[in-house]
N, C-alpha and C. Protein backbone atom coordinates (compact mmCIF):
# COMPACT_ATOMS: atom_id res chain seq x y z
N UNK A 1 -4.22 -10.29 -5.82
CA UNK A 1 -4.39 -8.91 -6.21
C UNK A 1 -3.23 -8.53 -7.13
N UNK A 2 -3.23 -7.91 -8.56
CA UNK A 2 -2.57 -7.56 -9.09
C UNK A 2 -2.08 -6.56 -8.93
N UNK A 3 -2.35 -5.09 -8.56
CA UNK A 3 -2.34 -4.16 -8.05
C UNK A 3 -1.33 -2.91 -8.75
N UNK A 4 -1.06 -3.17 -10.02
CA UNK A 4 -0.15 -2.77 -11.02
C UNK A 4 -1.10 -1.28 -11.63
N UNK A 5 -2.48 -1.68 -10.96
CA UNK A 5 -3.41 0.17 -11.62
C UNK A 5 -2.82 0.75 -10.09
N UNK A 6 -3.05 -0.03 -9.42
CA UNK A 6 -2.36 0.62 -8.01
C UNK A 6 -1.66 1.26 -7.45
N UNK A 7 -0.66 0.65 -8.58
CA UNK A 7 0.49 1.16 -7.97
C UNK A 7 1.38 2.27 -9.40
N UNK A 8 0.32 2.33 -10.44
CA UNK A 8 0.49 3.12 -11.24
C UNK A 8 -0.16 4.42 -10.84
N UNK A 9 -0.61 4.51 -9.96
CA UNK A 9 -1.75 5.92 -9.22
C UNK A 9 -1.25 5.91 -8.14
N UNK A 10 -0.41 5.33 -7.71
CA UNK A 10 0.28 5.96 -6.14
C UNK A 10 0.08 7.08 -5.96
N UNK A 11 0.70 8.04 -6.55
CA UNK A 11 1.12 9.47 -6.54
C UNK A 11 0.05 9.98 -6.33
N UNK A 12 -1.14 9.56 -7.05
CA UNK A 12 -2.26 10.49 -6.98
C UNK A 12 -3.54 10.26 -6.05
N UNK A 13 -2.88 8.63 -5.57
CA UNK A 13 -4.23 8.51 -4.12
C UNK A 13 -3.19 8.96 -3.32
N UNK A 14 -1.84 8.99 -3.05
CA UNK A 14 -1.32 9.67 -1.93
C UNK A 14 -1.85 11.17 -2.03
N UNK A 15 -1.77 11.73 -2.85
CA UNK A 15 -1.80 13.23 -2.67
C UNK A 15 -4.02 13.43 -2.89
N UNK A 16 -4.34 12.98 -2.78
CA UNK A 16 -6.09 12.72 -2.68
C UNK A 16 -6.11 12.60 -0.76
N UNK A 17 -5.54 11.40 -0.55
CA UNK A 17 -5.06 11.03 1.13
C UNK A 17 -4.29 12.15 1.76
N UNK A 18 -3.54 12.74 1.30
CA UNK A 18 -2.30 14.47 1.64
C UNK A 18 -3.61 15.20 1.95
N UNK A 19 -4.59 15.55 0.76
CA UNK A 19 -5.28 17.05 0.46
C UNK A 19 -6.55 16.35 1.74
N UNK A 20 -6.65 15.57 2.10
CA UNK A 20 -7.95 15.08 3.60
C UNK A 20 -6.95 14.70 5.30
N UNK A 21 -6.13 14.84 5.16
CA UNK A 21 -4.60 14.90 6.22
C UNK A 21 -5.38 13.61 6.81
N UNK A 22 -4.72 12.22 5.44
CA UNK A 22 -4.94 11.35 5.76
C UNK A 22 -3.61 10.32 5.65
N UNK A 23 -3.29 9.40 6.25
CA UNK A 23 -1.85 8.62 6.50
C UNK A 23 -2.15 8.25 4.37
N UNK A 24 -0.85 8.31 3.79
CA UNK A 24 -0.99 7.98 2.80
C UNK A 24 -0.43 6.31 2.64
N UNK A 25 -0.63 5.82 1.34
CA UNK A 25 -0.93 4.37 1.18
C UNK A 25 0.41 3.79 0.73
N UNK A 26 1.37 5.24 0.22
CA UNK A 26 2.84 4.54 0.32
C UNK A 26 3.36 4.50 1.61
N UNK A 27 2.82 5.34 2.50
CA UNK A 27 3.52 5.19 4.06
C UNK A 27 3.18 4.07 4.46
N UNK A 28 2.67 3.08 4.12
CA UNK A 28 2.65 1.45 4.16
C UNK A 28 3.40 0.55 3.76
N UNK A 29 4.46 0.97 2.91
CA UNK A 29 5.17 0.68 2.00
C UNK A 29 6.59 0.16 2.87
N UNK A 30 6.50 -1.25 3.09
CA UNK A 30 7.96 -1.78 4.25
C UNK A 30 8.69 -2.84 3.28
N UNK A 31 9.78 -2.91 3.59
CA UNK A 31 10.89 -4.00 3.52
C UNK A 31 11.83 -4.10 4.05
N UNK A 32 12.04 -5.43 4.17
CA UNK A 32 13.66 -5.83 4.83
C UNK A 32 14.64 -6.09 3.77
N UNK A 33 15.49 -6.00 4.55
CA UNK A 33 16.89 -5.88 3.79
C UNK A 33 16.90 -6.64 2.66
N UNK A 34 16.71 -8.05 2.75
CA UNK A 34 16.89 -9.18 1.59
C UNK A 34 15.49 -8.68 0.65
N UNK A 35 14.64 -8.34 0.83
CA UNK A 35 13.59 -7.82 -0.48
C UNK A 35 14.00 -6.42 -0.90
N UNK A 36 14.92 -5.40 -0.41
CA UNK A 36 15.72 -4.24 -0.73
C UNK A 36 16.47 -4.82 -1.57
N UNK A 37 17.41 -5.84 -1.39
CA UNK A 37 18.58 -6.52 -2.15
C UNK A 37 17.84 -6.79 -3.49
N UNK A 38 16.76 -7.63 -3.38
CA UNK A 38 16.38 -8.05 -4.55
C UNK A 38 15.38 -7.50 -5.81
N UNK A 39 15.50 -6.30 -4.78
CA UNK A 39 14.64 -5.07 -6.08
C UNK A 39 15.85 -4.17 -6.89
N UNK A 40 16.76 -3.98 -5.44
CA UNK A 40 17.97 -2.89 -6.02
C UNK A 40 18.99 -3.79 -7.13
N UNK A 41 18.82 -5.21 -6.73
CA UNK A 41 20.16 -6.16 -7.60
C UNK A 41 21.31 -6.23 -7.12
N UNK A 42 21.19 -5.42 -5.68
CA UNK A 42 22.40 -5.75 -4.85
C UNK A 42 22.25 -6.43 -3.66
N UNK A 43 23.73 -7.16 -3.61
CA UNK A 43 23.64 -8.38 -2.29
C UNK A 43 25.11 -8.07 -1.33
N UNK A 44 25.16 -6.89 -1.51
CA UNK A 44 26.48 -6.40 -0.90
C UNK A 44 25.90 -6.07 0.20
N UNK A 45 25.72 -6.14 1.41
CA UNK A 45 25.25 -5.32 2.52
C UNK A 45 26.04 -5.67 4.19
N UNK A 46 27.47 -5.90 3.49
CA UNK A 46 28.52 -5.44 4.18
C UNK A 46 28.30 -4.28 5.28
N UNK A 47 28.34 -4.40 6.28
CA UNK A 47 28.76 -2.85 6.98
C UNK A 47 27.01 -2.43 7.17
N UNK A 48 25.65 -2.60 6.60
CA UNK A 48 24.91 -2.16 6.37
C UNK A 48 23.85 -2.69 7.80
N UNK A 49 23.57 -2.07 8.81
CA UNK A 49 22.30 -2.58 9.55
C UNK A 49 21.31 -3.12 9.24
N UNK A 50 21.07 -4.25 9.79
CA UNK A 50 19.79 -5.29 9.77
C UNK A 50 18.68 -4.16 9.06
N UNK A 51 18.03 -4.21 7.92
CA UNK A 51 16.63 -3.54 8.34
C UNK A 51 15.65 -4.83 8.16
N UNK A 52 14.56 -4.10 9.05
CA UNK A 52 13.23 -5.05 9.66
C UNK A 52 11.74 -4.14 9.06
N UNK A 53 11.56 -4.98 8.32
CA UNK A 53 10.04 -4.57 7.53
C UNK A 53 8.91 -4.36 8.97
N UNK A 54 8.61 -3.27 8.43
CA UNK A 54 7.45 -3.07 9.08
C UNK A 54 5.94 -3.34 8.97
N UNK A 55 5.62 -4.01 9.78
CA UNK A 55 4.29 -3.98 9.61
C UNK A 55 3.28 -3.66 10.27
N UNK A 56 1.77 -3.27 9.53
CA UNK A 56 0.81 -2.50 10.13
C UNK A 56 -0.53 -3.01 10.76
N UNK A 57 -1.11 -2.60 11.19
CA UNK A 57 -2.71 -3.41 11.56
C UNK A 57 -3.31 -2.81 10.66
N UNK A 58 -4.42 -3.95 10.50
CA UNK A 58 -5.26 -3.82 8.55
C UNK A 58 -6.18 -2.65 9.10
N UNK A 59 -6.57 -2.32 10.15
CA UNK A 59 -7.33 -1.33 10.30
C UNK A 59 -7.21 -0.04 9.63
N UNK A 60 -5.86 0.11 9.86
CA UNK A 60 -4.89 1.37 9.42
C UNK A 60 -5.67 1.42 7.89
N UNK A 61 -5.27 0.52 7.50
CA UNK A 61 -5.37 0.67 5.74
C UNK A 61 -7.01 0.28 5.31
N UNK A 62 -7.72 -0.28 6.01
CA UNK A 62 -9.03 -0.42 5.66
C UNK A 62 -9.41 1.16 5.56
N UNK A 63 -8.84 1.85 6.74
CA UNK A 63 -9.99 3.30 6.45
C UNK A 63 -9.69 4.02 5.38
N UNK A 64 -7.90 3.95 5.00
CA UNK A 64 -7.50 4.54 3.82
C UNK A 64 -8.41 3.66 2.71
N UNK A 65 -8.23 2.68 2.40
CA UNK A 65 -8.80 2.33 1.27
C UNK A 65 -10.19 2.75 1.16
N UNK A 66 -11.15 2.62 2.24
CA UNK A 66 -12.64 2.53 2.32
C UNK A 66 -12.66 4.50 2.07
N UNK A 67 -11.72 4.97 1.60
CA UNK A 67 -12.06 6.97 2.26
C UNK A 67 -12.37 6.43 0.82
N UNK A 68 -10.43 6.02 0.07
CA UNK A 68 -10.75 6.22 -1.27
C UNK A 68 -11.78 5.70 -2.24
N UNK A 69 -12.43 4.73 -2.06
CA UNK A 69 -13.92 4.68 -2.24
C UNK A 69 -15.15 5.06 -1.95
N UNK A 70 -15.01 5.74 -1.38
CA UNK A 70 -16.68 6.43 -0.74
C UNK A 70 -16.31 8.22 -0.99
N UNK A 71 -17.17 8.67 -0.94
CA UNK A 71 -17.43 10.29 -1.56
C UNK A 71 -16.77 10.96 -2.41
N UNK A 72 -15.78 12.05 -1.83
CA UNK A 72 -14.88 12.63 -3.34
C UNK A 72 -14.47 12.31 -3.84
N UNK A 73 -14.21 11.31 -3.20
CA UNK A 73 -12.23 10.80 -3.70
C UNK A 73 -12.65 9.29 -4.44
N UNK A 74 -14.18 9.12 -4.30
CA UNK A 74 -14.04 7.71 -4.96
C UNK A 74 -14.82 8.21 -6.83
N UNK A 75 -14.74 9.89 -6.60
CA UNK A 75 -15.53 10.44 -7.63
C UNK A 75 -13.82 10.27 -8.92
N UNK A 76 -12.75 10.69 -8.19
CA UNK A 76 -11.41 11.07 -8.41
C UNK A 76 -11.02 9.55 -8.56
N UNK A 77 -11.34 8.55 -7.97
CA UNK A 77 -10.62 7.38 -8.06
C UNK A 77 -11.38 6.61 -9.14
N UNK A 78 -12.64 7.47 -9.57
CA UNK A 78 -13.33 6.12 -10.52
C UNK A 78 -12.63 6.75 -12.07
N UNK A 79 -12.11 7.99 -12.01
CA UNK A 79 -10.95 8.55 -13.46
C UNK A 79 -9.73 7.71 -13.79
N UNK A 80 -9.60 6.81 -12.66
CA UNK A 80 -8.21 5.91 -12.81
C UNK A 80 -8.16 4.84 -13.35
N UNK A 81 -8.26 4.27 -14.45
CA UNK A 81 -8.74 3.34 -15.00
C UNK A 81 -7.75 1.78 -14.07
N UNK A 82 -8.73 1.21 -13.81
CA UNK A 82 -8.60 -0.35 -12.88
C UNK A 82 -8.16 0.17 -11.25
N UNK A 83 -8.18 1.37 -11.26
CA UNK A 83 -7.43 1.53 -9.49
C UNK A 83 -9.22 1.10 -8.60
N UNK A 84 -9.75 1.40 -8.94
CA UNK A 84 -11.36 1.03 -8.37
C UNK A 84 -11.34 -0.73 -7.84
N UNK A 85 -10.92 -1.20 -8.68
CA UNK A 85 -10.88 -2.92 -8.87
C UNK A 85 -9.67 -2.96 -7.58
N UNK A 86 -8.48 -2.55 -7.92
CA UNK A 86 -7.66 -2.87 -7.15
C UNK A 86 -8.08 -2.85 -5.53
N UNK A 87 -8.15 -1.65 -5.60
CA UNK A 87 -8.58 -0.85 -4.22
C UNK A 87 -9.48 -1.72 -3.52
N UNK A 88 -11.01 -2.35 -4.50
CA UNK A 88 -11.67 -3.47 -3.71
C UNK A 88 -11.10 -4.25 -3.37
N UNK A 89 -10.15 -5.20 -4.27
CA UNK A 89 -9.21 -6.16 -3.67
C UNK A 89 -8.58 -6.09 -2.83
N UNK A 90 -7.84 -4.92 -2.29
CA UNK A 90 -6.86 -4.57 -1.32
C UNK A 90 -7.75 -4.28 -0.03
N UNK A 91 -9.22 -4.39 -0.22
CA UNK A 91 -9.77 -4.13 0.87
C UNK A 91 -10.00 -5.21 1.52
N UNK A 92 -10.66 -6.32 0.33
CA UNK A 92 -10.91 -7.48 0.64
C UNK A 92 -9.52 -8.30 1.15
N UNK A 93 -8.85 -8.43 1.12
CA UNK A 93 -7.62 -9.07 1.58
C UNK A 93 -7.43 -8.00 2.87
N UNK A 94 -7.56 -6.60 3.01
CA UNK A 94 -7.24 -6.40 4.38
C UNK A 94 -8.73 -6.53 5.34
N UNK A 95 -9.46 -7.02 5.13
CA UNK A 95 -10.54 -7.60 5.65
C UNK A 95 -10.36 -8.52 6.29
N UNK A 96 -9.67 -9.33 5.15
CA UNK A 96 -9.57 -10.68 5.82
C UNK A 96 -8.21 -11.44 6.54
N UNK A 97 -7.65 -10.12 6.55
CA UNK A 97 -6.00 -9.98 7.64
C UNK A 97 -6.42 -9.49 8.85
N UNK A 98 -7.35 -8.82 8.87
CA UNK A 98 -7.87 -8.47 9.73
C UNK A 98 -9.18 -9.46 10.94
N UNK A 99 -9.87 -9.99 9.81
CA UNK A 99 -10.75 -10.65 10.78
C UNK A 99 -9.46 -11.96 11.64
N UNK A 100 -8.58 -12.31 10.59
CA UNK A 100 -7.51 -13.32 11.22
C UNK A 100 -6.38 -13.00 12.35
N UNK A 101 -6.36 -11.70 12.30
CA UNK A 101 -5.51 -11.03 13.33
C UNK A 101 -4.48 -11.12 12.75
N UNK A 102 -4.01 -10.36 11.58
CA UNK A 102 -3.25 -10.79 10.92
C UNK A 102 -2.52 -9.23 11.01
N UNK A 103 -0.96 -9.20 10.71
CA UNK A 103 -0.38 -7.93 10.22
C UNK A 103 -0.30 -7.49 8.62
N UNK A 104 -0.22 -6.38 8.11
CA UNK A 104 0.12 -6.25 6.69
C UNK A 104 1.16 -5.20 6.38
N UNK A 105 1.41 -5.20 5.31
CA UNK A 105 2.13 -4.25 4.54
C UNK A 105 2.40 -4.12 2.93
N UNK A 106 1.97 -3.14 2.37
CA UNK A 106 2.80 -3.13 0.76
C UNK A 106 4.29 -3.35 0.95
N UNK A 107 4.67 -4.24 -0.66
CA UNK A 107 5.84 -4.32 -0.49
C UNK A 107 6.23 -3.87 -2.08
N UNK A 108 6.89 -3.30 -2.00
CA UNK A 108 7.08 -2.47 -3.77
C UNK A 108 8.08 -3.72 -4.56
N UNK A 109 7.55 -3.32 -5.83
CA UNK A 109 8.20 -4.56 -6.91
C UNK A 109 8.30 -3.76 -8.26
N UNK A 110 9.37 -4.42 -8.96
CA UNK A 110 9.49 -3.13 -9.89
C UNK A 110 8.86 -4.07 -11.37
C-alpha cells in the first residue's frame, strides 16, 4: 500500500470521522522510540523513557475505513483524488490482519 493520497487527506478523513463521533484514523498512528529517532534524525534519547508502539485490533480500523467508503463520507472521499484506492488497500490488508489474528497500526513517514 502506498498510502501517500492517504496520508495527504489525513486532516480531512479525520475531521469527516470527528463530524460522525467516530475514533479518527490518525488516532492509529503509533511508534516506538527507535522509529521516532529515525523520522526526527535524532538518536540522543539519553534520559528519555522507553516508548512502546501501540498497537490495535484490525477491527477498530476496518469500521473506520469501511464508514469512509460507504454513504456520505464515501460521497466526500471519492473528491480526494487516489484516497478511494488507498482506503481499499488499507482495508484489504486490515482484512487480512485480521482474519490472521494479527495486530496493526499506522506508522507515519515523512
Amino acid at each position: 500500500m502506498d498510502g501517500k493520497a492517504l496520508s495527504r487527506a489525513i486532516e480531512k478523513l479525520d475531521a469527516l470521522l470527528e463530524k460522525n463521533r467516530r475514533p479518527t484514523l490518525s488516532s492509529f498512528i503509533s511508534m516506538d522510540l527507535d522509529e521516532m529517532e529515525s523520522l526526527i534524525g535524532d538518536d540522543d534519547d539519553e534520559g528519555m523513557a522507553p516508548l512502546e508502539a501501540q498497537w490495535f485490533d484490525p477491527v477498530q480500523g476496518i469500521a473506520q475505513v469501511e464508514f469512509l467508503l460507504s454513504g456520505a463520507a464515501a460521497s466526500e472521499v471519492s473528491k480526494l483524488r487516489g484516497v478511494a484506492e488507498d482506503l481499499q488497500a488499507c482495508l484489504t490488508v486490515l482484512q487480512a490482519a485480521h482474519a490472521a489474528g494479527a495486530k496493526w497500526r499506522f506508522v507515519q513517514d515523512i
